[in-house]
PDB file of N, CA and C in Angstrom:
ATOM      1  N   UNK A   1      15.675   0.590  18.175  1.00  0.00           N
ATOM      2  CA  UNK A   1      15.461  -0.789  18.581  1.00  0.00           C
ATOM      3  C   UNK A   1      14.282  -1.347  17.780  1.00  0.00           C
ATOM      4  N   UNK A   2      14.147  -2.825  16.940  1.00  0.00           N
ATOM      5  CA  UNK A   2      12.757  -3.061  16.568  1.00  0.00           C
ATOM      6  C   UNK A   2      12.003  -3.723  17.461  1.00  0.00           C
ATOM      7  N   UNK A   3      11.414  -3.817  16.591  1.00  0.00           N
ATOM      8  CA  UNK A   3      10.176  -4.838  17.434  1.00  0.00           C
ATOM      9  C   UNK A   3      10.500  -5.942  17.794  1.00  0.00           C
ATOM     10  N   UNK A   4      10.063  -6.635  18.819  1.00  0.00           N
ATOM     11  CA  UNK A   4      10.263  -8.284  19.101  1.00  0.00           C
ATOM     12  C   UNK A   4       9.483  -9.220  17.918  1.00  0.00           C
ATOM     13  N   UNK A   5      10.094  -9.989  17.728  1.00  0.00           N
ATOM     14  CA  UNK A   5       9.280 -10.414  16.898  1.00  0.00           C
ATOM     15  C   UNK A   5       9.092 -12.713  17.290  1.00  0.00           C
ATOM     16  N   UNK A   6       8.121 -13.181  16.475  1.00  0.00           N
ATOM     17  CA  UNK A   6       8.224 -13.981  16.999  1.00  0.00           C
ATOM     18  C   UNK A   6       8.182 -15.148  15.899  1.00  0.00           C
ATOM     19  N   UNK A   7       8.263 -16.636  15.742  1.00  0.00           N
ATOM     20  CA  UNK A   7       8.596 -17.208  14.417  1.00  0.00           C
ATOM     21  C   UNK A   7       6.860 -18.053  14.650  1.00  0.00           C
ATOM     22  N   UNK A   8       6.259 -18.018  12.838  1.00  0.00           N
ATOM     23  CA  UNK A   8       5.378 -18.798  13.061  1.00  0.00           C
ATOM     24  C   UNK A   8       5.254 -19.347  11.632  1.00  0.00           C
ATOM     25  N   UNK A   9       4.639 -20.753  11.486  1.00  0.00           N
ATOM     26  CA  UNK A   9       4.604 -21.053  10.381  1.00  0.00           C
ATOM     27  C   UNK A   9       2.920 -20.867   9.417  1.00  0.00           C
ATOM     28  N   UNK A  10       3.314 -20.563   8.156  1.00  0.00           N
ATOM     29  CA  UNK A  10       2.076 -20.314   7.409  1.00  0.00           C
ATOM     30  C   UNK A  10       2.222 -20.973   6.376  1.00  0.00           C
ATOM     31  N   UNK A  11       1.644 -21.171   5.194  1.00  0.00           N
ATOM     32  CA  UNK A  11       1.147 -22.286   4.027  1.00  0.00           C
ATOM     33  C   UNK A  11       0.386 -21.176   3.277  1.00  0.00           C
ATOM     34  N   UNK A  12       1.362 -21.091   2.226  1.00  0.00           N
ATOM     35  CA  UNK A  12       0.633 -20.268   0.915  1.00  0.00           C
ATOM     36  C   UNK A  12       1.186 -21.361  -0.425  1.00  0.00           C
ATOM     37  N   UNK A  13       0.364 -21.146  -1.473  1.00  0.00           N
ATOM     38  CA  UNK A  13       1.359 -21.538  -2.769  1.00  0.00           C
ATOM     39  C   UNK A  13       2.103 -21.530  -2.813  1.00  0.00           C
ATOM     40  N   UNK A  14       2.951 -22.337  -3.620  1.00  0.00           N
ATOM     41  CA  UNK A  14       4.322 -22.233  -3.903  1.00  0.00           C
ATOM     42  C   UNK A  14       4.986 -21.254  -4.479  1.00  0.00           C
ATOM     43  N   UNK A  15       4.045 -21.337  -5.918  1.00  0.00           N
ATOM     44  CA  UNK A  15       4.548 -19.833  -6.620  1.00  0.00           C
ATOM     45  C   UNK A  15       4.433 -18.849  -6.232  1.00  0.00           C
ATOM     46  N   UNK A  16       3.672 -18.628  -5.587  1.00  0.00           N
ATOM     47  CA  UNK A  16       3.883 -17.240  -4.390  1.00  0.00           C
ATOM     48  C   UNK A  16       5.170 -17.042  -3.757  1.00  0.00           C
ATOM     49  N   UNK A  17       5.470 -18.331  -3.001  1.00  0.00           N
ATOM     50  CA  UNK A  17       6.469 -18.253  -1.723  1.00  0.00           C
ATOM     51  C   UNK A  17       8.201 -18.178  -2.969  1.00  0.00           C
ATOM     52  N   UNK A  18       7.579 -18.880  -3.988  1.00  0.00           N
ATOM     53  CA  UNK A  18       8.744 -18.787  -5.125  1.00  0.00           C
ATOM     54  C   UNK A  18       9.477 -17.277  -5.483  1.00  0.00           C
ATOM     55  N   UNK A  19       7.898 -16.804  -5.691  1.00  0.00           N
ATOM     56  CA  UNK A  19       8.038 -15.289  -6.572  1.00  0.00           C
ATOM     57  C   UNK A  19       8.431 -14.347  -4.807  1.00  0.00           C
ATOM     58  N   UNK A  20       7.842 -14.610  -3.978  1.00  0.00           N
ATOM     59  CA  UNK A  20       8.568 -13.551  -3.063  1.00  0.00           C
ATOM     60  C   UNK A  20       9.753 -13.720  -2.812  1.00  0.00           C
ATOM     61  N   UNK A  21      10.322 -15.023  -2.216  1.00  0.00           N
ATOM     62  CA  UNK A  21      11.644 -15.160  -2.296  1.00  0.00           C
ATOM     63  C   UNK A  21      12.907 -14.643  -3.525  1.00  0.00           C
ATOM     64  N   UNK A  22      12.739 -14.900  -4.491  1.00  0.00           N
ATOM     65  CA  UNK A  22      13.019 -14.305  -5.604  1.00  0.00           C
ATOM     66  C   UNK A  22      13.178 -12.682  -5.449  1.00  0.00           C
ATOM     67  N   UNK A  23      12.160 -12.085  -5.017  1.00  0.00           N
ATOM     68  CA  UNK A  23      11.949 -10.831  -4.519  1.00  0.00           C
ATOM     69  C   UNK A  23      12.772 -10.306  -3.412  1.00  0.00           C
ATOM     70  N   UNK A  24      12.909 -11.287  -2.168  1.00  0.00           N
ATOM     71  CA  UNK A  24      13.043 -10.338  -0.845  1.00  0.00           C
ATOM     72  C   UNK A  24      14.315  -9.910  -0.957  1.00  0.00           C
ATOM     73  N   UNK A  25      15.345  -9.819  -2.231  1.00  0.00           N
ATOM     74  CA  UNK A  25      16.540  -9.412  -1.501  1.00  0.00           C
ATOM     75  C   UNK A  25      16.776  -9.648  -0.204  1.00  0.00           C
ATOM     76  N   UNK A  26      18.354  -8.801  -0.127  1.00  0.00           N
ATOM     77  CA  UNK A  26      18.855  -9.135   0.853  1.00  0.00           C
ATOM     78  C   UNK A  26      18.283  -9.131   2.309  1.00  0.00           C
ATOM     79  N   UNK A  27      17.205  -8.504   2.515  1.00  0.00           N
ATOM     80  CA  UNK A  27      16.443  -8.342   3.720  1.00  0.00           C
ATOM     81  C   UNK A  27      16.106  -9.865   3.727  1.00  0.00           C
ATOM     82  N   UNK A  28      15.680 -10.225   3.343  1.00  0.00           N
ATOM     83  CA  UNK A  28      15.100 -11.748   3.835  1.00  0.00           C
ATOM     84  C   UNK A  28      13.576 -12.396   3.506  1.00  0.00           C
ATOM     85  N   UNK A  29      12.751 -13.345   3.124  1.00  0.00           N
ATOM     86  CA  UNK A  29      11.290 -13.831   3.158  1.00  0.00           C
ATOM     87  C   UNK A  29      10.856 -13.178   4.210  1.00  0.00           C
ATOM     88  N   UNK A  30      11.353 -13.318   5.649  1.00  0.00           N
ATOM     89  CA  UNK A  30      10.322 -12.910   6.133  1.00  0.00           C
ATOM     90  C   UNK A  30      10.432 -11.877   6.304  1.00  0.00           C
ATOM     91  N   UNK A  31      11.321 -10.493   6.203  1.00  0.00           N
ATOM     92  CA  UNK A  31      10.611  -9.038   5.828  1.00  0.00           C
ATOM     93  C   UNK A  31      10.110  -8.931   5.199  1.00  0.00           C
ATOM     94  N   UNK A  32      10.259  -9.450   3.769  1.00  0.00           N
ATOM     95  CA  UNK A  32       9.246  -9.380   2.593  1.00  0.00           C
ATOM     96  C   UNK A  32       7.951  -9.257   3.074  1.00  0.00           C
ATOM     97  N   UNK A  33       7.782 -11.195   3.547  1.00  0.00           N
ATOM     98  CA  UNK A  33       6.108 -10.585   3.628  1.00  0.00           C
ATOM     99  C   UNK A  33       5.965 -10.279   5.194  1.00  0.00           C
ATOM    100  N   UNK A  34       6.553  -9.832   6.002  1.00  0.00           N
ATOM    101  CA  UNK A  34       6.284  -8.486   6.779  1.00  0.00           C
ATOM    102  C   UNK A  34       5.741  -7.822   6.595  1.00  0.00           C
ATOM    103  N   UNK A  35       6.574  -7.331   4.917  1.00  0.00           N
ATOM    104  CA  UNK A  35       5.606  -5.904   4.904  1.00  0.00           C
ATOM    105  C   UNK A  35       4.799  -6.059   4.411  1.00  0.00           C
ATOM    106  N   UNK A  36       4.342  -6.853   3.456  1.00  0.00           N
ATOM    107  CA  UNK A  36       3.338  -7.343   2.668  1.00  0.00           C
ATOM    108  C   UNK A  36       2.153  -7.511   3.359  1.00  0.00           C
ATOM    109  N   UNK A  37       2.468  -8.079   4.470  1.00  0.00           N
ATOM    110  CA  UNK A  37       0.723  -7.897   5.691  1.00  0.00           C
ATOM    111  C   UNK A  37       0.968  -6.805   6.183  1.00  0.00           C
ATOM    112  N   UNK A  38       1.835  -6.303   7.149  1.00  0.00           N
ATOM    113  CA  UNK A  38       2.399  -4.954   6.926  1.00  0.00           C
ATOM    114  C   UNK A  38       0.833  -3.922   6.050  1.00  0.00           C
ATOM    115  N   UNK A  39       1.052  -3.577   4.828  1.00  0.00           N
ATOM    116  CA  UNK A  39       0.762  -3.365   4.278  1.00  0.00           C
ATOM    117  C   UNK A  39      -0.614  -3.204   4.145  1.00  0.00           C
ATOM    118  N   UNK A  40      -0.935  -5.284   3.653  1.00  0.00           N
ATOM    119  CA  UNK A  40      -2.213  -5.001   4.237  1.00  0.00           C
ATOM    120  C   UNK A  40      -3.668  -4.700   4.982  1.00  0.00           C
ATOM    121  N   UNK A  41      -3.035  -4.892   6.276  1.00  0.00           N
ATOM    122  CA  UNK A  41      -3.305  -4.189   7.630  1.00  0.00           C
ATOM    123  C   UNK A  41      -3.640  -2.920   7.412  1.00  0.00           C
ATOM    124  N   UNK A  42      -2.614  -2.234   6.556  1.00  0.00           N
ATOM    125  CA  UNK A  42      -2.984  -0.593   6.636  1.00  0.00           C
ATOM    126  C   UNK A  42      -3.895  -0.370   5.522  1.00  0.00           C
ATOM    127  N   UNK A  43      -4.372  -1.248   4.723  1.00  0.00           N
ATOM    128  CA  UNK A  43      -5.496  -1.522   3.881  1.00  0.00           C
ATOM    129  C   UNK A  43      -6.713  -1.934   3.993  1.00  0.00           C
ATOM    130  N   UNK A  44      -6.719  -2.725   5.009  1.00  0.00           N
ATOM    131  CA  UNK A  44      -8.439  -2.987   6.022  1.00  0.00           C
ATOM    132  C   UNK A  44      -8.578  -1.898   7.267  1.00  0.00           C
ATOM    133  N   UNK A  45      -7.488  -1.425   7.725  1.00  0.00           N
ATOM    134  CA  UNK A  45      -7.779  -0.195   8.376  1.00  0.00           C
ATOM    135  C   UNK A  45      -8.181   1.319   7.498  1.00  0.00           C
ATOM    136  N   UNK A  46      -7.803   1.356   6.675  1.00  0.00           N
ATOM    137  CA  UNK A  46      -8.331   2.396   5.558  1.00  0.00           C
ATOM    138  C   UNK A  46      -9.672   2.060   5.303  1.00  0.00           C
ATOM    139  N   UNK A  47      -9.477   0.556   4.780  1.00  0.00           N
ATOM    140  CA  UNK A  47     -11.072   0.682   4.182  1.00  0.00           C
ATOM    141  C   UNK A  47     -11.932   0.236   5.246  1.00  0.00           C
ATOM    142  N   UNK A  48     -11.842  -0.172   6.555  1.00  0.00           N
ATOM    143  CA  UNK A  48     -12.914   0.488   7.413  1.00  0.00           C
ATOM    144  C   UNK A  48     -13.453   1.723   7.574  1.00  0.00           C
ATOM    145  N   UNK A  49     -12.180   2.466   7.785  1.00  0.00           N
ATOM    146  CA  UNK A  49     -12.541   4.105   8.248  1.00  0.00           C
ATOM    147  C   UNK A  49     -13.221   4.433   6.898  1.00  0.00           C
ATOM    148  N   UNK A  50     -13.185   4.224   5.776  1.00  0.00           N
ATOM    149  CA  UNK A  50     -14.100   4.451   4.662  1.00  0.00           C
ATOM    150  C   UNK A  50     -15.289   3.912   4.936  1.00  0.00           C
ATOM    151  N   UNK A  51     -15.782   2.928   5.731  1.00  0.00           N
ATOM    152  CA  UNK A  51     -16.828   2.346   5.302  1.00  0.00           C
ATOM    153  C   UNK A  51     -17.341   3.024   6.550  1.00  0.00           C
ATOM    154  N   UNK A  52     -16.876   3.633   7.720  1.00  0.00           N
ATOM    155  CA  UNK A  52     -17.121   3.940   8.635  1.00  0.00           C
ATOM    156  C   UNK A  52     -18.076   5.874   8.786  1.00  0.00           C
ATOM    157  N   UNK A  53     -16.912   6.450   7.463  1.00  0.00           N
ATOM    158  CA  UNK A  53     -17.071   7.571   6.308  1.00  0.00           C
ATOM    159  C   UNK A  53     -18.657   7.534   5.801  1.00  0.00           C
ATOM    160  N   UNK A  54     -18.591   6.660   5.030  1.00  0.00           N
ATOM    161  CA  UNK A  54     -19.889   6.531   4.268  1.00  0.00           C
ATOM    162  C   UNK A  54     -20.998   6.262   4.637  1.00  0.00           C
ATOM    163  N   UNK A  55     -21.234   5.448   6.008  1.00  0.00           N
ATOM    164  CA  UNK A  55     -21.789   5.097   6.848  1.00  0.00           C
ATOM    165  C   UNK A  55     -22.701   6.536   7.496  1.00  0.00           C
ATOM    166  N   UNK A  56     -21.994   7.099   7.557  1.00  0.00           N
ATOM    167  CA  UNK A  56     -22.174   8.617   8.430  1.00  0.00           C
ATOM    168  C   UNK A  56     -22.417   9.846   6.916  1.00  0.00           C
ATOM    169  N   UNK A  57     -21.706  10.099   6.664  1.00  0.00           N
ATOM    170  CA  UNK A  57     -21.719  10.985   5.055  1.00  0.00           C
ATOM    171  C   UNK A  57     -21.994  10.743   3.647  1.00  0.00           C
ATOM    172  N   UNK A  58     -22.332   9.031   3.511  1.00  0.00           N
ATOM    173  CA  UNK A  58     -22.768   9.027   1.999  1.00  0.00           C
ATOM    174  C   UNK A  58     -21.571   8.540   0.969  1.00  0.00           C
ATOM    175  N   UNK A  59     -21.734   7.632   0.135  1.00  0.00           N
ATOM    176  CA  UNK A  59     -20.532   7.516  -0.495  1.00  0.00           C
ATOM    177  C   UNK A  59     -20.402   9.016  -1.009  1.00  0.00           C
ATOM    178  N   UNK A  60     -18.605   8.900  -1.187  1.00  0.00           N
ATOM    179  CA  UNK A  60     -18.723   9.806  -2.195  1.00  0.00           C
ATOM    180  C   UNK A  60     -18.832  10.018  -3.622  1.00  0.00           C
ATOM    181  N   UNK A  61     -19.458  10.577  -4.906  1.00  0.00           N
ATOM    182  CA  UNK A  61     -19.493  10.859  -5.928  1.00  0.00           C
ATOM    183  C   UNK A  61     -19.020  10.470  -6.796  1.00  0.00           C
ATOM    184  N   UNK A  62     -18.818   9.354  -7.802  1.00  0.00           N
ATOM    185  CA  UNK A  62     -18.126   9.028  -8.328  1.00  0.00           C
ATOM    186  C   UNK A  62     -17.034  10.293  -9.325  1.00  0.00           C
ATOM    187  N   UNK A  63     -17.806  10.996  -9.667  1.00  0.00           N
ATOM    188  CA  UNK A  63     -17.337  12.644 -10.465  1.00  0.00           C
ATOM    189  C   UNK A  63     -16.381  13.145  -9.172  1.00  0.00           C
ATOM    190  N   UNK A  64     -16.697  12.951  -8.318  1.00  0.00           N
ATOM    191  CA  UNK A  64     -15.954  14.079  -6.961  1.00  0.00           C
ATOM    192  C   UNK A  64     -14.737  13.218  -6.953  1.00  0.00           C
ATOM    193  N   UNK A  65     -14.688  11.893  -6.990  1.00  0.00           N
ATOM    194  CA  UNK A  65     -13.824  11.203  -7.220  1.00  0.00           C
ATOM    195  C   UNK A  65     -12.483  11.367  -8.346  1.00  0.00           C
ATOM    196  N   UNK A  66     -12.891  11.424  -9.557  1.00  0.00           N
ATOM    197  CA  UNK A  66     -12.497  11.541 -10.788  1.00  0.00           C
ATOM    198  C   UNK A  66     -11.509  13.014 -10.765  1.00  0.00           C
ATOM    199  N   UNK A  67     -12.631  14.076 -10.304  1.00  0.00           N
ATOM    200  CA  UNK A  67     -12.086  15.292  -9.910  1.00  0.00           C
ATOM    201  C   UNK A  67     -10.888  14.996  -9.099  1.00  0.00           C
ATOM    202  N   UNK A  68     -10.570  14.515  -7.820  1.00  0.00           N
ATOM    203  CA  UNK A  68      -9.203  14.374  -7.189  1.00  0.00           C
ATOM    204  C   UNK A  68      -8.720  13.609  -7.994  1.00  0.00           C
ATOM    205  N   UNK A  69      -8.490  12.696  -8.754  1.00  0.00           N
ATOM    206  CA  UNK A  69      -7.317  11.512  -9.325  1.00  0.00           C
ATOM    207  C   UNK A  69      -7.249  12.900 -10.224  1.00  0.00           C
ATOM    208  N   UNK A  70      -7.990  13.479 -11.192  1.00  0.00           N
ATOM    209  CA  UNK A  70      -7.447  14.384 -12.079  1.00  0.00           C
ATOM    210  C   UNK A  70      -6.321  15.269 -11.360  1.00  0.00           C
ATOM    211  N   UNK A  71      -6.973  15.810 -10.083  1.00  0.00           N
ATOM    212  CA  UNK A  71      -6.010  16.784  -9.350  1.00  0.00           C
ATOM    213  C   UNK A  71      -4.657  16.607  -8.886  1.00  0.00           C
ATOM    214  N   UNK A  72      -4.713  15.163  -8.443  1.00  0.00           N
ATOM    215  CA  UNK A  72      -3.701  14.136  -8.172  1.00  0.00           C
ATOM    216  C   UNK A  72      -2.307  14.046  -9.413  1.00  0.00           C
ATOM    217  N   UNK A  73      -2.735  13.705 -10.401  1.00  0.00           N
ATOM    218  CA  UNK A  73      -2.283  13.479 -11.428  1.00  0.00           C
ATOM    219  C   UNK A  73      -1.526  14.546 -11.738  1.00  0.00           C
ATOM    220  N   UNK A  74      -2.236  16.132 -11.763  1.00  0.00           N
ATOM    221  CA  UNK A  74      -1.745  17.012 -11.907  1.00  0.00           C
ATOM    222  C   UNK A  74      -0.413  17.285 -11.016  1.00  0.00           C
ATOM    223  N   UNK A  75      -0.907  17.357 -10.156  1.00  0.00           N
ATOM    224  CA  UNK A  75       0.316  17.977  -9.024  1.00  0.00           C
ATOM    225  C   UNK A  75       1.475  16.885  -9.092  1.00  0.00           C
ATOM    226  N   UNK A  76       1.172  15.449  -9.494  1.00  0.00           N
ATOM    227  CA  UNK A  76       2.066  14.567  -9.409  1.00  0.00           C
ATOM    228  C   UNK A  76       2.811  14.954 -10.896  1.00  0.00           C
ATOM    229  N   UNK A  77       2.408  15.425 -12.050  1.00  0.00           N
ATOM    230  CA  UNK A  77       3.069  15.937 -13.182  1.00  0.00           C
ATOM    231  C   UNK A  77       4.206  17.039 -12.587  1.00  0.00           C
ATOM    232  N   UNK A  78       3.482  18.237 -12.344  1.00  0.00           N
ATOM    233  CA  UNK A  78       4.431  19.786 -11.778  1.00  0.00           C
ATOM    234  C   UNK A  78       5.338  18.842 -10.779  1.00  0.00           C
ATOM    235  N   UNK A  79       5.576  17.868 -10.045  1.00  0.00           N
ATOM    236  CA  UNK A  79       6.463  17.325  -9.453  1.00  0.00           C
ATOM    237  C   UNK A  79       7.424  17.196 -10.404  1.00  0.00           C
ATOM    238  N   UNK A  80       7.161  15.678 -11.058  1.00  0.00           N
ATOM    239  CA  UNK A  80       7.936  15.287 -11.931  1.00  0.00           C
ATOM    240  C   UNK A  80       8.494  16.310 -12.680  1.00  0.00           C
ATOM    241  N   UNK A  81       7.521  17.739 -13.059  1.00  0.00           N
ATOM    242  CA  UNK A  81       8.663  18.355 -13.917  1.00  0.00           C
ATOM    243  C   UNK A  81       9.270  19.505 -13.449  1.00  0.00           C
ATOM    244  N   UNK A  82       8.755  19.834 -12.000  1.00  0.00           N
ATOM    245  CA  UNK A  82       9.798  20.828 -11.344  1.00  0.00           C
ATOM    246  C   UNK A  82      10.630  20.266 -10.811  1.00  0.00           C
ATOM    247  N   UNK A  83      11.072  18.475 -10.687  1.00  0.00           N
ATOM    248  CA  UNK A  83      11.851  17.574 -10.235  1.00  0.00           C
ATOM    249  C   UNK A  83      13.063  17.740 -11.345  1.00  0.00           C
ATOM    250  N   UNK A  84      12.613  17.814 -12.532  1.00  0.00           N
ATOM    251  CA  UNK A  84      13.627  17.440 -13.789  1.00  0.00           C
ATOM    252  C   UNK A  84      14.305  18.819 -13.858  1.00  0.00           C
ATOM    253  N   UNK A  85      13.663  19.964 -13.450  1.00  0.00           N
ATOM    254  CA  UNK A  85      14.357  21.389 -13.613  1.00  0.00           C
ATOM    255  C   UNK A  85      15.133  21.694 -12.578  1.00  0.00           C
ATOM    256  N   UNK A  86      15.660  20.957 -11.728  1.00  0.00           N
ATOM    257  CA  UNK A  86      15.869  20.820 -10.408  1.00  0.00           C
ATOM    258  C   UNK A  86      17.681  20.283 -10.640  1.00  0.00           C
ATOM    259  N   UNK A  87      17.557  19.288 -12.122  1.00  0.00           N
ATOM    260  CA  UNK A  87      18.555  18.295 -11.715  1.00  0.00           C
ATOM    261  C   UNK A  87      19.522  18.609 -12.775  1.00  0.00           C
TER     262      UNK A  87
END
């Protein structure tokens, strides 16, 4: 079952409302930007709990940083290519 949902009106640019429409396929504008706040909801809730993080522990490291995207990167490679040996 989804959610209830309810109709409200908002005012963005045009070319915005242009380029999403264009976009939403068959789902519709307003799933589009559903998810699109959707989305970024789960993006001010992240970056609270970060700021909430740092607050208490210190940013972290910019190097400590670098270190995971490297690590990231990696494991996202052995995907992609134990994905291709796969198929």
């Amino acid at each position: 079952m989804s959610e209830p949902t309810g109709k409200y009106s908002i005012t963005m640019p045009r070319d915005i409302a242009e380029a999403a429409r264009a976009r939403s396929g068959p789902s519709g504008l307003s799933a589009y930007v559903a998810a699109a706040v959707a989305r970024q909801i789960e993006r001010d809730n992240l970056n609270e709990l970060i700021a909430v993080a740092e607050a208490e522990h210190g940013p972290v490291p910019d190097e400590e940083i670098q270190a995971l995207r490297e690590q990231l990167q990696q494991v996202r490679r052995e995907q992609t290519h134990s994905g291709a040996d796969a198929a």
